[in-house]
C-alpha atoms as a PDB file:
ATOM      1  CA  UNK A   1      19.394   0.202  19.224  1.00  0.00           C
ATOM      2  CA  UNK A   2      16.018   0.464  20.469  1.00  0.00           C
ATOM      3  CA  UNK A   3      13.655  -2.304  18.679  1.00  0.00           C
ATOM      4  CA  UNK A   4      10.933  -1.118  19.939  1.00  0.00           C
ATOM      5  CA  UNK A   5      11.141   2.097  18.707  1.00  0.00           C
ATOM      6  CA  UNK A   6      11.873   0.901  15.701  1.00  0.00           C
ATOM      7  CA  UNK A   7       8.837  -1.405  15.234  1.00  0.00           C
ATOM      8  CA  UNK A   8       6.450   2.015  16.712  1.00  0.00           C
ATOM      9  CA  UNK A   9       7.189   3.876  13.635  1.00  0.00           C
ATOM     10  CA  UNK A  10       6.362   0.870  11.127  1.00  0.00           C
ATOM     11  CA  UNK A  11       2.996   1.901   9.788  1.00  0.00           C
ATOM     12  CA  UNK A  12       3.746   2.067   5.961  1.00  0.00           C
ATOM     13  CA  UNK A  13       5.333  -0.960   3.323  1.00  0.00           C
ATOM     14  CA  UNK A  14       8.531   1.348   2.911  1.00  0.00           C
ATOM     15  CA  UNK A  15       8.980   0.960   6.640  1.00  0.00           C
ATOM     16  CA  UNK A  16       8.528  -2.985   6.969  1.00  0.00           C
ATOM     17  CA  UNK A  17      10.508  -3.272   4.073  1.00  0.00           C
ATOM     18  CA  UNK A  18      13.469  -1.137   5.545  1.00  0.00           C
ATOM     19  CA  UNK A  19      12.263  -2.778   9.461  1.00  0.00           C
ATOM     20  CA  UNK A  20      13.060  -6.489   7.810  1.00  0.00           C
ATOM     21  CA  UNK A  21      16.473  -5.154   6.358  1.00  0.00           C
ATOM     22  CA  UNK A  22      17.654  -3.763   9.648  1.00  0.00           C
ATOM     23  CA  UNK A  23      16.859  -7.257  11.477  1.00  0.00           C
ATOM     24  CA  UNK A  24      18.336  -9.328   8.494  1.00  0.00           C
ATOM     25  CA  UNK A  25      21.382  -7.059   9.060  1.00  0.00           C
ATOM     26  CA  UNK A  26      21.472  -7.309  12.610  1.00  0.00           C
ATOM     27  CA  UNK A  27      21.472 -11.426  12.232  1.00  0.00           C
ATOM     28  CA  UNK A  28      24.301 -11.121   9.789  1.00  0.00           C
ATOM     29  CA  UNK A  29      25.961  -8.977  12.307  1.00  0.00           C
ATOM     30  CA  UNK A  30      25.130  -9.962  15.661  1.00  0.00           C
ATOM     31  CA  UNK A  31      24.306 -13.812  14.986  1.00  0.00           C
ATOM     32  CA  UNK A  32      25.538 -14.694  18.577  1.00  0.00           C
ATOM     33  CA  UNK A  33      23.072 -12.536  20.217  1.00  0.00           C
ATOM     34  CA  UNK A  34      20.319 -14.002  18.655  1.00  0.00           C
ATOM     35  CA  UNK A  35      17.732 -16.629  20.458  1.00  0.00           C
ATOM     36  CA  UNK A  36      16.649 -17.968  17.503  1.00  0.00           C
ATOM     37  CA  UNK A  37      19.428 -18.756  14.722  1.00  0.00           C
ATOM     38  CA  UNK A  38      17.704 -21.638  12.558  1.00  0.00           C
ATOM     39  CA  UNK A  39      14.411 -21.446  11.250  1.00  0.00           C
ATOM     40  CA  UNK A  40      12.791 -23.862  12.973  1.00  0.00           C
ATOM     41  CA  UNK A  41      13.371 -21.725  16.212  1.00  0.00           C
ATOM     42  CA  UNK A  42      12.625 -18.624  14.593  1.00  0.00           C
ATOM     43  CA  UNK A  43       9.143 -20.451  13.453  1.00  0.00           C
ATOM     44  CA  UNK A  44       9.003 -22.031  17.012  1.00  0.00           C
ATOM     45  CA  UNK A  45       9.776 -18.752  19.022  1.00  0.00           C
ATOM     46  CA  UNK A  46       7.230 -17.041  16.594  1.00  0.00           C
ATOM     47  CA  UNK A  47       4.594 -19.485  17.097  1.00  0.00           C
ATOM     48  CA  UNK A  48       4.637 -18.874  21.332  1.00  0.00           C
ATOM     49  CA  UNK A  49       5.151 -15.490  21.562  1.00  0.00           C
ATOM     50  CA  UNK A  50       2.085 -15.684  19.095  1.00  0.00           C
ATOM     51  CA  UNK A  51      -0.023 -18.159  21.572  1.00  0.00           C
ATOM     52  CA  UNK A  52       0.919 -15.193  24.819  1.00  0.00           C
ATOM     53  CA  UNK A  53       0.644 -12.677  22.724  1.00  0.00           C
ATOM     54  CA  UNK A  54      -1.837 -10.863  24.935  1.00  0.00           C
ATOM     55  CA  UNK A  55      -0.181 -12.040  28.023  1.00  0.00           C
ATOM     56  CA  UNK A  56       2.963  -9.487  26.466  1.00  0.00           C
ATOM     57  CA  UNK A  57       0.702  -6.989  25.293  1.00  0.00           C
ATOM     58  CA  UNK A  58      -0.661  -6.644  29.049  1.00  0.00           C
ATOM     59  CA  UNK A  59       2.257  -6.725  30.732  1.00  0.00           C
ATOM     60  CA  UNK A  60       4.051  -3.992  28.187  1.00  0.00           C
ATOM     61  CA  UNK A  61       1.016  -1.898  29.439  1.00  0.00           C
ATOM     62  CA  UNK A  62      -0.019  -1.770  25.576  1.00  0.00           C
ATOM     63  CA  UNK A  63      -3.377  -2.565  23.743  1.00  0.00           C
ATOM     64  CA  UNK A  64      -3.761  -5.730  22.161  1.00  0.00           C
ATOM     65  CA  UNK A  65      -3.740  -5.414  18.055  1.00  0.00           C
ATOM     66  CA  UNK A  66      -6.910  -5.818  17.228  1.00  0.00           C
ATOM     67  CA  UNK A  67      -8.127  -6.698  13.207  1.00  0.00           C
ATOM     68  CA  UNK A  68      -5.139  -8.106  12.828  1.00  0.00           C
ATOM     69  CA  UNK A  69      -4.932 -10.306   9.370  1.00  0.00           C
ATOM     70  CA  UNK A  70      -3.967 -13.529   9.812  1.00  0.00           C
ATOM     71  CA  UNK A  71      -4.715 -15.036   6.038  1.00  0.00           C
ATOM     72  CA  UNK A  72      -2.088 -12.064   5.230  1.00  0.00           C
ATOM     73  CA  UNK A  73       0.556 -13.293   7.675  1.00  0.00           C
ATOM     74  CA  UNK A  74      -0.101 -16.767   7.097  1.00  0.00           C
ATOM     75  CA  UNK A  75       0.943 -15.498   3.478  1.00  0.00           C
ATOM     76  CA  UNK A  76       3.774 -13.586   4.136  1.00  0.00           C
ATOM     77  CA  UNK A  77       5.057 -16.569   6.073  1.00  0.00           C
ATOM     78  CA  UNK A  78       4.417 -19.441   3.627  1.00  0.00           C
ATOM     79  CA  UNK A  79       5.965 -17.496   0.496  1.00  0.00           C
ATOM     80  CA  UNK A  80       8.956 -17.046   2.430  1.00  0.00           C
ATOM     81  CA  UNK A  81       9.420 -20.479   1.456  1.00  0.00           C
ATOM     82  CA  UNK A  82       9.148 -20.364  -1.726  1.00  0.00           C
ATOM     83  CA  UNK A  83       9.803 -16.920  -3.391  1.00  0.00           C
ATOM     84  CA  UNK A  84      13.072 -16.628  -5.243  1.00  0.00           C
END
């Protein structure tokens, strides 16, 4: 599977939605090829990729996100923890 294909054609909710299914799957499935198998590494691997983030952007030869909103994906992040 190509993942970043798959992330490319994620511009809509329906698409996340069905993008965050296909990785839960792929944990369930492939747990042993996964980096990060706790959430504390997920969070920790999240957190650098987030501090280089540019760093990858340049050296993928792609533009760096810009407007990207952070209050939202601190959101998305905290309620993780605490929606049913």
């Amino acid at each position: 599977m190509d993942w970043y294909d798959k992330i490319e054609n994620v511009s809509n909710k329906q698409q996340f939605l069905e993008f965050v299914n296909l990785l839960s799957a792929d944990y369930k499935k492939n747990k042993d090829e996964w980096e990060n198998t706790s959430i504390d590494l997920f969070l920790q691997a999240i957190e650098g990729w987030m501090e280089d983030m540019e760093g990858f952007y340049e050296n993928s030869g792609l533009d760096t996100p810009k407007n990207i909103d952070w209050n939202f994906l601190s959101m998305m992040l905290y309620v993780g923890k605490i929606f049913e």
